[in-house]
ModelCIF file with pLDDT and N, C-alpha, C, O atoms, coordinates in Angstrom:
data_MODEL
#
_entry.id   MODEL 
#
_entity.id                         1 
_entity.type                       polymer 
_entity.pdbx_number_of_molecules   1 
#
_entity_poly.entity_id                      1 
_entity_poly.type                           'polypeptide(L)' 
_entity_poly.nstd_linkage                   no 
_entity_poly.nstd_monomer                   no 
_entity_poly.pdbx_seq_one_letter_code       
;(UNK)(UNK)(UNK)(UNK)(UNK)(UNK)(UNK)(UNK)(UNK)(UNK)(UNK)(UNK)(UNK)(UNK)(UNK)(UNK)
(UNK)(UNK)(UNK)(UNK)(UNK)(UNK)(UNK)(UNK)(UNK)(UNK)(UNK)(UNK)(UNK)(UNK)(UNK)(UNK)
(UNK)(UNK)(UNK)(UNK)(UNK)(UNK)(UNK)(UNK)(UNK)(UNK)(UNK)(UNK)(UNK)(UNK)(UNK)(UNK)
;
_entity_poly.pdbx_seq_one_letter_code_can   XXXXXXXXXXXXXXXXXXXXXXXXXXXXXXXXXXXXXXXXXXXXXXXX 
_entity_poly.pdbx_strand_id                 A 
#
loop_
_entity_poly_seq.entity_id 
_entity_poly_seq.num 
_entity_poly_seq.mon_id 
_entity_poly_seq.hetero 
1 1  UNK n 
1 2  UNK n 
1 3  UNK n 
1 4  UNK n 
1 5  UNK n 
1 6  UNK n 
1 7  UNK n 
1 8  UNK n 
1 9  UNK n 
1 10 UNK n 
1 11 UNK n 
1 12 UNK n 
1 13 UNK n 
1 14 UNK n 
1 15 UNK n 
1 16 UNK n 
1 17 UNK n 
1 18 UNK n 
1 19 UNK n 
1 20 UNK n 
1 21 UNK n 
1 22 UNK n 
1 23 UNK n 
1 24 UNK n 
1 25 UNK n 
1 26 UNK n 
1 27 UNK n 
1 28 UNK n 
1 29 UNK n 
1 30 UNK n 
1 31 UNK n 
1 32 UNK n 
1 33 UNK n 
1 34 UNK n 
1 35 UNK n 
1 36 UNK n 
1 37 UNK n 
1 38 UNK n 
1 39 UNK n 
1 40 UNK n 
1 41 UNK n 
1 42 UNK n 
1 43 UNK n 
1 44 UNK n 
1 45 UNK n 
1 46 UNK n 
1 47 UNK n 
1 48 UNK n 
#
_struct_asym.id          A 
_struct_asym.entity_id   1 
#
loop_
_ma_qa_metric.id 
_ma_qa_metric.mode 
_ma_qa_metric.name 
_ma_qa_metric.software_group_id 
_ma_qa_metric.type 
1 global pLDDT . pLDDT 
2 local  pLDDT . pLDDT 
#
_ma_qa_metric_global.metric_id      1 
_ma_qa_metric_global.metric_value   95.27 
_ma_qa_metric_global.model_id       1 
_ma_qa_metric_global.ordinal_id     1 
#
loop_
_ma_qa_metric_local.label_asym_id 
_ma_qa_metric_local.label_comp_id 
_ma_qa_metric_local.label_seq_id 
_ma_qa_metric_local.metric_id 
_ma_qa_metric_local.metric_value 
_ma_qa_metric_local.model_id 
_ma_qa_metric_local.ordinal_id 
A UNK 1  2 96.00 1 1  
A UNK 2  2 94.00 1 2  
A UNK 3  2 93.00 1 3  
A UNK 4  2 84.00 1 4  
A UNK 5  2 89.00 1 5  
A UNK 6  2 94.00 1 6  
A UNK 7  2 95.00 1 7  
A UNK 8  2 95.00 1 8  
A UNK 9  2 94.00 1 9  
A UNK 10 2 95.00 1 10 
A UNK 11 2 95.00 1 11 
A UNK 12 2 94.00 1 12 
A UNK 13 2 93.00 1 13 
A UNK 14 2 95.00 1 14 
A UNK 15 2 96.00 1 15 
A UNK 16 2 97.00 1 16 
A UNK 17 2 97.00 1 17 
A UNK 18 2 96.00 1 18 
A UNK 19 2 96.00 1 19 
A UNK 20 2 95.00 1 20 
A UNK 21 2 96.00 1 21 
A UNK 22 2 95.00 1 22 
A UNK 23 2 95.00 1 23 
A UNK 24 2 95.00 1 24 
A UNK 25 2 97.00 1 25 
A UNK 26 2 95.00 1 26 
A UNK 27 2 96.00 1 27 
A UNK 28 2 96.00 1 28 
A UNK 29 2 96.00 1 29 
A UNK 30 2 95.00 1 30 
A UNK 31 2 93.00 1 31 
A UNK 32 2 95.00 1 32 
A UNK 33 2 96.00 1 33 
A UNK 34 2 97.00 1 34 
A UNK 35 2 97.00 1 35 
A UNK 36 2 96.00 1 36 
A UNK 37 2 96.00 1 37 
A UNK 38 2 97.00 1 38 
A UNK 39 2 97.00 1 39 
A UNK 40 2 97.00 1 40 
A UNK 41 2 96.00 1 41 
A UNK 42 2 96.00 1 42 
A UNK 43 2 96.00 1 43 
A UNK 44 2 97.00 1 44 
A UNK 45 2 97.00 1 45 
A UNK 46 2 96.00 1 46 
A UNK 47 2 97.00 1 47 
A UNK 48 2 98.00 1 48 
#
loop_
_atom_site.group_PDB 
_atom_site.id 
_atom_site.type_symbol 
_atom_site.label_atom_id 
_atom_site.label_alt_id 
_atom_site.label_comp_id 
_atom_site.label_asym_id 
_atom_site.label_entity_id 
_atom_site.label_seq_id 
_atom_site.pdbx_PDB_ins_code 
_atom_site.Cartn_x 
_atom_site.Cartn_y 
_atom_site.Cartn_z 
_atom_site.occupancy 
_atom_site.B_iso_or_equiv 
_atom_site.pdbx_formal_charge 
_atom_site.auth_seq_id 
_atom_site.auth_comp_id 
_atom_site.auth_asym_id 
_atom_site.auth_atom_id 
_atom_site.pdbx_PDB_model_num 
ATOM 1   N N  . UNK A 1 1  ? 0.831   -1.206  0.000  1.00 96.00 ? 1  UNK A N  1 
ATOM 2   C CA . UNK A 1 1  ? 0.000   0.000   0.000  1.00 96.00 ? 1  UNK A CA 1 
ATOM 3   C C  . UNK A 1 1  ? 0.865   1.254   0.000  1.00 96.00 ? 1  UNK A C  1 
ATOM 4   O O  . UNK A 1 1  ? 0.306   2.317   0.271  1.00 96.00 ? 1  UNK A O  1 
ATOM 5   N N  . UNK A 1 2  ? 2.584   1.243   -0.362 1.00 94.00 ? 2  UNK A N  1 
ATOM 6   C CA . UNK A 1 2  ? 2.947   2.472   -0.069 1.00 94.00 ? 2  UNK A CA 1 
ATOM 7   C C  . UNK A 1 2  ? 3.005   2.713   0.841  1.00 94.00 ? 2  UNK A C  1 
ATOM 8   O O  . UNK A 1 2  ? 3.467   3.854   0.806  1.00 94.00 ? 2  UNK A O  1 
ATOM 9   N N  . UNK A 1 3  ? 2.773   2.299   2.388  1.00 93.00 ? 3  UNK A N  1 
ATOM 10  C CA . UNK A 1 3  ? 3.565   2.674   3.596  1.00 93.00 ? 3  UNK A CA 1 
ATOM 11  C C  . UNK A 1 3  ? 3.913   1.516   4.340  1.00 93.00 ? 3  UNK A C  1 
ATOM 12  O O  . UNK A 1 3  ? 3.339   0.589   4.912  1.00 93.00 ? 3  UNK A O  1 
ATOM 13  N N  . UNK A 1 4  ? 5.202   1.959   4.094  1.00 84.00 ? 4  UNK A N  1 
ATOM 14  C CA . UNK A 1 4  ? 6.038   1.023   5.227  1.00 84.00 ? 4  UNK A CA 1 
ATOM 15  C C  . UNK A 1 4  ? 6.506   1.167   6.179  1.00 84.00 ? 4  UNK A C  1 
ATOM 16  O O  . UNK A 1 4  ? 7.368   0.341   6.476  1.00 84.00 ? 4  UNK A O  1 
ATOM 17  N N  . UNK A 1 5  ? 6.132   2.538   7.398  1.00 89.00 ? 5  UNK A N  1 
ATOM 18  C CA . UNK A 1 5  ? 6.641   2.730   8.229  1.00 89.00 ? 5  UNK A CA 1 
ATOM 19  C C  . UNK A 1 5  ? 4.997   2.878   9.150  1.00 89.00 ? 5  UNK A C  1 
ATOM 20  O O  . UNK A 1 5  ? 4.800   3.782   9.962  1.00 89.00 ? 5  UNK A O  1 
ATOM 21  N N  . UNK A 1 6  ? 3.847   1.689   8.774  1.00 94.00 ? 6  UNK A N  1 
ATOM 22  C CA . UNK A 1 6  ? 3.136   1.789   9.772  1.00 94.00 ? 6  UNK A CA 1 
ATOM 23  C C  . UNK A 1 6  ? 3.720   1.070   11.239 1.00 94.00 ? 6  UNK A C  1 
ATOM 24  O O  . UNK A 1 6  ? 4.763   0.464   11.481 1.00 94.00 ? 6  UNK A O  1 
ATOM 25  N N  . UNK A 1 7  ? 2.276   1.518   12.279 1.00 95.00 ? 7  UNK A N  1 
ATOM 26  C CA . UNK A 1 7  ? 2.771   0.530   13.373 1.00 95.00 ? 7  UNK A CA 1 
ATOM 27  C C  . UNK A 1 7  ? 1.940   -0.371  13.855 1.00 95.00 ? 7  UNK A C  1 
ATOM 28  O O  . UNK A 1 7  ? 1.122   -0.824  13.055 1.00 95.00 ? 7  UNK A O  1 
ATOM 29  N N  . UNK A 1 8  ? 1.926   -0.658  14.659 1.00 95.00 ? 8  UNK A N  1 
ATOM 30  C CA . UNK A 1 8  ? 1.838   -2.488  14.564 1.00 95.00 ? 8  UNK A CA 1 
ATOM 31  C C  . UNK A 1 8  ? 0.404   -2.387  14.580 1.00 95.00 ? 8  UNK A C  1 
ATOM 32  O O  . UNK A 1 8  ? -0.129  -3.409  14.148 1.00 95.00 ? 8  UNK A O  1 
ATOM 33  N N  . UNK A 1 9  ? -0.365  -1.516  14.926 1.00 94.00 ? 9  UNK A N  1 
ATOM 34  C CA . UNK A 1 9  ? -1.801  -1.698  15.299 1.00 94.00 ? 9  UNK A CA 1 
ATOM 35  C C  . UNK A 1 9  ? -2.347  -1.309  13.877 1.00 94.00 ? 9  UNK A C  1 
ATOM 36  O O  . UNK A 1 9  ? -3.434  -1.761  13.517 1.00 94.00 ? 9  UNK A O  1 
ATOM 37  N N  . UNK A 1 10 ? -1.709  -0.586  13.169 1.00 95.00 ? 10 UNK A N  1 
ATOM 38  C CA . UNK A 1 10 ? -2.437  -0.328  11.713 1.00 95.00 ? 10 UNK A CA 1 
ATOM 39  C C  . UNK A 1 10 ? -2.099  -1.199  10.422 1.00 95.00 ? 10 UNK A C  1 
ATOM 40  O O  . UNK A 1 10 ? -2.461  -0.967  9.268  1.00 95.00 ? 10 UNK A O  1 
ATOM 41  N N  . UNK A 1 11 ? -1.461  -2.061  10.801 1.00 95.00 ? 11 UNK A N  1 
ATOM 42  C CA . UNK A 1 11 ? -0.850  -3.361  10.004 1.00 95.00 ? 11 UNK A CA 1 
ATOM 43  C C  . UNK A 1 11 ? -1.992  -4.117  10.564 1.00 95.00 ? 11 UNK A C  1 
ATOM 44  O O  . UNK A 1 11 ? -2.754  -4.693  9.787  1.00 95.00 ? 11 UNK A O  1 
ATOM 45  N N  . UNK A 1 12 ? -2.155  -4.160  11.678 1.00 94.00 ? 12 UNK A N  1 
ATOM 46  C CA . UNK A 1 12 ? -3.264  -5.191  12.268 1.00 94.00 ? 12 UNK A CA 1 
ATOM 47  C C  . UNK A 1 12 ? -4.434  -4.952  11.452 1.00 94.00 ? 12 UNK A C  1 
ATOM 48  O O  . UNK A 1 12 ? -4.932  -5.951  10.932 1.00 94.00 ? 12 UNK A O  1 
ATOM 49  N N  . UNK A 1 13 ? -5.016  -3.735  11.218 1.00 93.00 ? 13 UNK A N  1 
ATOM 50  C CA . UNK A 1 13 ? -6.107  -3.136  10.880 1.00 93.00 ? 13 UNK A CA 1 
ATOM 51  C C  . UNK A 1 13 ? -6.251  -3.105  9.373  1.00 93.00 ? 13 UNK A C  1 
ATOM 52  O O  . UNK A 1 13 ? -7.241  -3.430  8.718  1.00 93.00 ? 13 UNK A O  1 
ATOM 53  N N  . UNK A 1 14 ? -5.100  -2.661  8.949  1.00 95.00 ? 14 UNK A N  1 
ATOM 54  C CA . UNK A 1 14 ? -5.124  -2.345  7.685  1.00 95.00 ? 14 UNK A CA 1 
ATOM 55  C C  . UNK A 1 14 ? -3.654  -2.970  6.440  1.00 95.00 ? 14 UNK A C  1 
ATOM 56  O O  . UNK A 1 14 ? -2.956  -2.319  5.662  1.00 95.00 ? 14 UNK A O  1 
ATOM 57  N N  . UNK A 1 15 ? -3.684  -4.502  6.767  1.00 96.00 ? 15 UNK A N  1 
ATOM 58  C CA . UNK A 1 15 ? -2.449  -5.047  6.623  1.00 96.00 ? 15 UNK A CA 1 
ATOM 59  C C  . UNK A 1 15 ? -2.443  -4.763  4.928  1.00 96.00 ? 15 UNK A C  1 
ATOM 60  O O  . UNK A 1 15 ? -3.581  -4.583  4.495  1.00 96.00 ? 15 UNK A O  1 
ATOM 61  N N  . UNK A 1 16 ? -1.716  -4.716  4.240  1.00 97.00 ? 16 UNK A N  1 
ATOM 62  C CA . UNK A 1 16 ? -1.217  -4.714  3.212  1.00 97.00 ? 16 UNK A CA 1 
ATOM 63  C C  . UNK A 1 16 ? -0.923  -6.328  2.689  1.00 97.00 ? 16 UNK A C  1 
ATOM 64  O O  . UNK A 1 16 ? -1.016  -7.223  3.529  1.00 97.00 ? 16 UNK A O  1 
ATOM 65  N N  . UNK A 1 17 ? -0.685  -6.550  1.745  1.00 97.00 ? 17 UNK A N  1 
ATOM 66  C CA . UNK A 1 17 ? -0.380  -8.520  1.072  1.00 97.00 ? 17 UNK A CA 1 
ATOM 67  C C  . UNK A 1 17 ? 1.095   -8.569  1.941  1.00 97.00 ? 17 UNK A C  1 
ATOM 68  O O  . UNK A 1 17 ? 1.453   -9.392  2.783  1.00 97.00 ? 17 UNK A O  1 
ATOM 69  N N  . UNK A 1 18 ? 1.710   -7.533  1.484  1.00 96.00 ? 18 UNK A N  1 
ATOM 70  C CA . UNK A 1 18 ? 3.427   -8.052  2.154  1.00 96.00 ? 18 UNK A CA 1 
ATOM 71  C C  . UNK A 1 18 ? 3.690   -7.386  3.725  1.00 96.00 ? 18 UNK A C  1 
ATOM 72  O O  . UNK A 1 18 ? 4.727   -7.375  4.387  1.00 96.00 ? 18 UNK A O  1 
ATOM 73  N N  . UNK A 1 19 ? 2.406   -6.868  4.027  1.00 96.00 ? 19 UNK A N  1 
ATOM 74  C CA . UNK A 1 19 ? 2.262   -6.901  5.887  1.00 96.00 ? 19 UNK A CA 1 
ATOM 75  C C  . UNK A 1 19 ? 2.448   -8.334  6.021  1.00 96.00 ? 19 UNK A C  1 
ATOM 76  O O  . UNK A 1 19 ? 3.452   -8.992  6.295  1.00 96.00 ? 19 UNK A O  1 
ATOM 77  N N  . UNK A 1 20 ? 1.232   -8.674  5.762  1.00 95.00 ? 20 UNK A N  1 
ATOM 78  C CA . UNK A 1 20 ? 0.571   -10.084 6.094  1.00 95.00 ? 20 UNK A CA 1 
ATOM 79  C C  . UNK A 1 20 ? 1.701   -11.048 6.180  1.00 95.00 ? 20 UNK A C  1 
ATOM 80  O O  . UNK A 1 20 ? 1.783   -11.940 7.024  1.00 95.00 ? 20 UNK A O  1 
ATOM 81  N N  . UNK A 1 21 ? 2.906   -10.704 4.874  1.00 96.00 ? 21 UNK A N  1 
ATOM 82  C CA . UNK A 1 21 ? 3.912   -11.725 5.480  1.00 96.00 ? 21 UNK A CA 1 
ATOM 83  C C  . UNK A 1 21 ? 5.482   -11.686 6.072  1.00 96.00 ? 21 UNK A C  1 
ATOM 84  O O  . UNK A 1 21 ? 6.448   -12.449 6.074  1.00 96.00 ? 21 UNK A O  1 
ATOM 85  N N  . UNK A 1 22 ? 5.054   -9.881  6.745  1.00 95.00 ? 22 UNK A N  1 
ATOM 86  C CA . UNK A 1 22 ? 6.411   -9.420  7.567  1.00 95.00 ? 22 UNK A CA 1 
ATOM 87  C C  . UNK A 1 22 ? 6.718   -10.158 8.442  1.00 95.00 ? 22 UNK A C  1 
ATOM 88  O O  . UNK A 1 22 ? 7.867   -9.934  8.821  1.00 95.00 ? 22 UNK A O  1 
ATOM 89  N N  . UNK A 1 23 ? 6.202   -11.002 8.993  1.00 95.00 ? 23 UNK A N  1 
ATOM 90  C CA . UNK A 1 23 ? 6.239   -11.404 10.525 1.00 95.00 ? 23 UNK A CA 1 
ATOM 91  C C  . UNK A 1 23 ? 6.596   -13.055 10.394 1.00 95.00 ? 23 UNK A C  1 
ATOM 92  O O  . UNK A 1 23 ? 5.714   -13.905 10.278 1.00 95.00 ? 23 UNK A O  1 
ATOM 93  N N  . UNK A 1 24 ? 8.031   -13.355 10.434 1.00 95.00 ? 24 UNK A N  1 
ATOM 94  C CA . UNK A 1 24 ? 8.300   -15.053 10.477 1.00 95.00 ? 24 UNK A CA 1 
ATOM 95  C C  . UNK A 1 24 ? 7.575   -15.801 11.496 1.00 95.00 ? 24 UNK A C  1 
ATOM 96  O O  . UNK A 1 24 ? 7.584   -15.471 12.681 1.00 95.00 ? 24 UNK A O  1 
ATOM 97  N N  . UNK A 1 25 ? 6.830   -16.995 10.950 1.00 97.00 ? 25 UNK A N  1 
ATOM 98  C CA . UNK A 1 25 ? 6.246   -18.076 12.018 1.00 97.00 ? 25 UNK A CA 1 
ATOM 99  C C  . UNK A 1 25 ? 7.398   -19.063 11.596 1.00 97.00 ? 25 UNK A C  1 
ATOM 100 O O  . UNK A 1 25 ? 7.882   -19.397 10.514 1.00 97.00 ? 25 UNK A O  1 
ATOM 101 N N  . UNK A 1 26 ? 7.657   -19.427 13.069 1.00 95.00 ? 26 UNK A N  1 
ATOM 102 C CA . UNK A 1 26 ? 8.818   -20.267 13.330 1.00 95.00 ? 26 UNK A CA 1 
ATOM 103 C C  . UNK A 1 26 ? 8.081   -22.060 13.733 1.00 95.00 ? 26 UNK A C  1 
ATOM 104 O O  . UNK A 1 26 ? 7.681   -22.359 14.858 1.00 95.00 ? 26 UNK A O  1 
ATOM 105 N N  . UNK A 1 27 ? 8.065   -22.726 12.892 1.00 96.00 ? 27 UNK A N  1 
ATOM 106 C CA . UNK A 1 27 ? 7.357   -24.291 13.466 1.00 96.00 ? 27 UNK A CA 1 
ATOM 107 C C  . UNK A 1 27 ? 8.159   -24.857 14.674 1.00 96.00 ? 27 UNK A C  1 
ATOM 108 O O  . UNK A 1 27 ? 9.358   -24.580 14.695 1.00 96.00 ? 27 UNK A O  1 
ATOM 109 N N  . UNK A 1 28 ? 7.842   -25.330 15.301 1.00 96.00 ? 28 UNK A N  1 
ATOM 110 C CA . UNK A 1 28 ? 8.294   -26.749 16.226 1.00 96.00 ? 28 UNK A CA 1 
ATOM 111 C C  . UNK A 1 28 ? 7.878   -25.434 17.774 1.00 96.00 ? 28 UNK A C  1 
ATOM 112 O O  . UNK A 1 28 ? 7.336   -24.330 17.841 1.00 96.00 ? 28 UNK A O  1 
ATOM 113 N N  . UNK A 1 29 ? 8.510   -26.391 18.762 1.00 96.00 ? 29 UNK A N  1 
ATOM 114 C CA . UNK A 1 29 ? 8.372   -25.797 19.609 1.00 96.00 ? 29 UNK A CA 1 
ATOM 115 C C  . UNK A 1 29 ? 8.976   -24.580 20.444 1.00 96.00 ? 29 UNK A C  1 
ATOM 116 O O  . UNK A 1 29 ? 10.201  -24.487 20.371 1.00 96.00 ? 29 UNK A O  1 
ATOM 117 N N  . UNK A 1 30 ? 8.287   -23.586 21.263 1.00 95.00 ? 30 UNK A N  1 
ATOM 118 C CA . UNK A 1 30 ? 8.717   -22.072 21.510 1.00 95.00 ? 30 UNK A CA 1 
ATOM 119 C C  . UNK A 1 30 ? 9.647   -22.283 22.447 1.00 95.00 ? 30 UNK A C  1 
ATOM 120 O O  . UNK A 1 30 ? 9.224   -22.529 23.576 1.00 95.00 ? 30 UNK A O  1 
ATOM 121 N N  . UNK A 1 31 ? 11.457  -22.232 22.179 1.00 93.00 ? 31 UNK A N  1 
ATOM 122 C CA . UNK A 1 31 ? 11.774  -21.758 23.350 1.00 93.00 ? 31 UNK A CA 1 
ATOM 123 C C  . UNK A 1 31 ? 11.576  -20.698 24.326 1.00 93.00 ? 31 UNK A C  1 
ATOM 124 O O  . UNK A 1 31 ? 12.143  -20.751 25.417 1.00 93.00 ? 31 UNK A O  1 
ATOM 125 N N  . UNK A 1 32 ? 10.604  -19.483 23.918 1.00 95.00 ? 32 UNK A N  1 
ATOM 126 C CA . UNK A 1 32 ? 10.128  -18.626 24.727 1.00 95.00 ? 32 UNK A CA 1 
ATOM 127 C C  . UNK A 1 32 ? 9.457   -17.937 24.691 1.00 95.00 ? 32 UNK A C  1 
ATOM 128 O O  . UNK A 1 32 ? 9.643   -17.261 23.679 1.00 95.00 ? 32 UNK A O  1 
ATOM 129 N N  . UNK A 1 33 ? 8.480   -17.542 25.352 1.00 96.00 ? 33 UNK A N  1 
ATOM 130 C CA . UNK A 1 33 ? 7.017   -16.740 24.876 1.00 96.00 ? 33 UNK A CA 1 
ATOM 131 C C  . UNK A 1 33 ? 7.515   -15.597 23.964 1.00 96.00 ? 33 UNK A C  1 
ATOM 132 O O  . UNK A 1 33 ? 8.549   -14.933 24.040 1.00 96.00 ? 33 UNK A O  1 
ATOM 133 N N  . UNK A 1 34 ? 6.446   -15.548 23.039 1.00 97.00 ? 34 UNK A N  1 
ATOM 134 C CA . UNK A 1 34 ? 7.030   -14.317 21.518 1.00 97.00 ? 34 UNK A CA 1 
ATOM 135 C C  . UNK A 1 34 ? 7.065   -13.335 22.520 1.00 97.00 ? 34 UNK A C  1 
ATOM 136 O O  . UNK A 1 34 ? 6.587   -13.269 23.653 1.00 97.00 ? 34 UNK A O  1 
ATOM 137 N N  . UNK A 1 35 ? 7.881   -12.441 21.692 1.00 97.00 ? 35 UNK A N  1 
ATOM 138 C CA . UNK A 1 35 ? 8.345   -10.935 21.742 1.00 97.00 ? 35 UNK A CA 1 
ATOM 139 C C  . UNK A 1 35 ? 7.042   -10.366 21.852 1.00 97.00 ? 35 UNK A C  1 
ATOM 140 O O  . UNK A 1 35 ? 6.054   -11.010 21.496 1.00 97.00 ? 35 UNK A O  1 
ATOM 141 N N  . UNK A 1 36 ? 6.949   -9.100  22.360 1.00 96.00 ? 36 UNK A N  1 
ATOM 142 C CA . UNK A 1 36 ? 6.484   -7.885  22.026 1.00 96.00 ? 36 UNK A CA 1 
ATOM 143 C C  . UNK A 1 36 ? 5.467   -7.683  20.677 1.00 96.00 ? 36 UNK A C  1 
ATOM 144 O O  . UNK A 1 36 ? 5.985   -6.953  19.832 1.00 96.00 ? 36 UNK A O  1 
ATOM 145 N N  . UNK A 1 37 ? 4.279   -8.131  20.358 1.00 96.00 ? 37 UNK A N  1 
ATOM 146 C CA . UNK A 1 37 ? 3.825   -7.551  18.949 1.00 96.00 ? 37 UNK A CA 1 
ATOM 147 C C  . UNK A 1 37 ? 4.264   -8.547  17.713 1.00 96.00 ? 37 UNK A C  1 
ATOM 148 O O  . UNK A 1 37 ? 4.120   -8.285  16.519 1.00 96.00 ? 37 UNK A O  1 
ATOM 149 N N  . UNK A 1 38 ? 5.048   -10.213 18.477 1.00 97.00 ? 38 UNK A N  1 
ATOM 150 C CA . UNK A 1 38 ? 5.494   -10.580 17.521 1.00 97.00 ? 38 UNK A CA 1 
ATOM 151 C C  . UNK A 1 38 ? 4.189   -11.458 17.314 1.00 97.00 ? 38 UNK A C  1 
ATOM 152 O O  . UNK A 1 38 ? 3.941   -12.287 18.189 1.00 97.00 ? 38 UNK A O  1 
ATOM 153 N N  . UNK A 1 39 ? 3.403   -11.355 16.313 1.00 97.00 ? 39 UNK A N  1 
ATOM 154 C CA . UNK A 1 39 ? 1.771   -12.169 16.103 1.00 97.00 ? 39 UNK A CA 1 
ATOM 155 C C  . UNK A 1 39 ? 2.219   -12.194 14.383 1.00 97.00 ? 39 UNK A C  1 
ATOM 156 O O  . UNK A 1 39 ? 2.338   -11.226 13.631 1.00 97.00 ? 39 UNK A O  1 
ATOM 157 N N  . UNK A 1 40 ? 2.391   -13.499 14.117 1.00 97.00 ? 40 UNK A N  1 
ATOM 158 C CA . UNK A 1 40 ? 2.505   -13.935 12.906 1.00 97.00 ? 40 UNK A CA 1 
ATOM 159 C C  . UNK A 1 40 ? 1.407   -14.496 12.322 1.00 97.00 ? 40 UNK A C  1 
ATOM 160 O O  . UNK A 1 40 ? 0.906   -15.546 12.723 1.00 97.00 ? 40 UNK A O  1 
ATOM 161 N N  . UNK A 1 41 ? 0.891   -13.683 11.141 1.00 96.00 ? 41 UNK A N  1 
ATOM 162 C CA . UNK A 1 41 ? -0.262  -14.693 11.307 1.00 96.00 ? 41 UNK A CA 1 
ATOM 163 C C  . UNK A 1 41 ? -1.304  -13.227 11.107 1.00 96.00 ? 41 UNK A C  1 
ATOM 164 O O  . UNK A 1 41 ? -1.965  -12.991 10.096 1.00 96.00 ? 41 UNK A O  1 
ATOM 165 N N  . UNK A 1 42 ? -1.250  -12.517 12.121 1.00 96.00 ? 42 UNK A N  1 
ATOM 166 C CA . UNK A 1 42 ? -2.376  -11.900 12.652 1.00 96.00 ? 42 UNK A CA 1 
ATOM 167 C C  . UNK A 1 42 ? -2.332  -10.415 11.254 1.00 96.00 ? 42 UNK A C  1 
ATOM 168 O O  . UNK A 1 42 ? -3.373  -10.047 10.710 1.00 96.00 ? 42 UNK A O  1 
ATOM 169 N N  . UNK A 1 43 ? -1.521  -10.049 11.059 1.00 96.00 ? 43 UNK A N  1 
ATOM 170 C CA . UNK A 1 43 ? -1.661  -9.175  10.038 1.00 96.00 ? 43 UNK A CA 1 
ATOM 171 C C  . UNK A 1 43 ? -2.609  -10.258 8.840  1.00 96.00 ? 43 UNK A C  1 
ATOM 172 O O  . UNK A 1 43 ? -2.368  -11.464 8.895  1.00 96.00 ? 43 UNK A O  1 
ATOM 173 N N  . UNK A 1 44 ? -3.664  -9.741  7.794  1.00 97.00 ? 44 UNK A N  1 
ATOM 174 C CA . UNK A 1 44 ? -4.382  -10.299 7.164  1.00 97.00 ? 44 UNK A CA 1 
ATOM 175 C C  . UNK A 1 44 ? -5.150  -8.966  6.172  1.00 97.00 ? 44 UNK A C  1 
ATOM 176 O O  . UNK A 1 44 ? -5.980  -8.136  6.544  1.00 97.00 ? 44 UNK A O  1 
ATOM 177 N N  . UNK A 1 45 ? -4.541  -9.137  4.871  1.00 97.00 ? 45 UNK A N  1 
ATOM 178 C CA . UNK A 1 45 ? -5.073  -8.478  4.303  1.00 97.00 ? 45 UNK A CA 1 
ATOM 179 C C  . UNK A 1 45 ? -6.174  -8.301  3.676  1.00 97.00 ? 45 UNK A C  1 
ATOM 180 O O  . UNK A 1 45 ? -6.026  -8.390  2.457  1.00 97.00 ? 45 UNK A O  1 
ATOM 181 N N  . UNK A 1 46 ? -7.759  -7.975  4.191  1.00 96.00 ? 46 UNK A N  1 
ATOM 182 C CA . UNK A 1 46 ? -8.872  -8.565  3.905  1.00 96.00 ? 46 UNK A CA 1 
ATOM 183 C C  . UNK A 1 46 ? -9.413  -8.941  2.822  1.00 96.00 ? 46 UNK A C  1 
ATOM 184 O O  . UNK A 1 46 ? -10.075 -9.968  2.667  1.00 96.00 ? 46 UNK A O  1 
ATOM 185 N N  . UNK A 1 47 ? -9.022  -7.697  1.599  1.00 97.00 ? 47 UNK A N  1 
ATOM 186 C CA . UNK A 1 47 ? -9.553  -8.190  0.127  1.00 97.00 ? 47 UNK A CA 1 
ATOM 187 C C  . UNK A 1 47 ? -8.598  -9.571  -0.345 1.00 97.00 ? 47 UNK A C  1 
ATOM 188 O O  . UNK A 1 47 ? -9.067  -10.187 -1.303 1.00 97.00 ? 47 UNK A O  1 
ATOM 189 N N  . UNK A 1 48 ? -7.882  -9.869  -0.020 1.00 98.00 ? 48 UNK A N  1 
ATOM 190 C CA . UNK A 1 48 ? -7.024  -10.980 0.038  1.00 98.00 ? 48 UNK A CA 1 
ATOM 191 C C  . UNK A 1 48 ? -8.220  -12.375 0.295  1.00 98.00 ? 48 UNK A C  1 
ATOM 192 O O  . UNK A 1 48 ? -7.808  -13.531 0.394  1.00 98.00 ? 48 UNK A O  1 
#
């Protein structure tokens, strides 16, 4: 969409196709509860 310096709550809201796949999901098991805002997955670009 031309901005790449949103923040995390307007990626949430208003993710873009290559929001949707900023965020690495890592398989197997968590050595430690995610970071801060790290929600993979959760960006979703609706007309998508």
């Amino acid at each position: 969409d031309g901005r790449d310096e949103k923040r995390f709550d307007d990626r949430l809201k208003n993710a873009s196709i290559r929001d949707q796949l900023l965020l690495p999901y890592r398989t197997g098991r968590l050595e430690r509860p995610p970071a801060r805002d790290d929600d993979p997955g959760r960006f979703r670009n609706e007309t998508f």
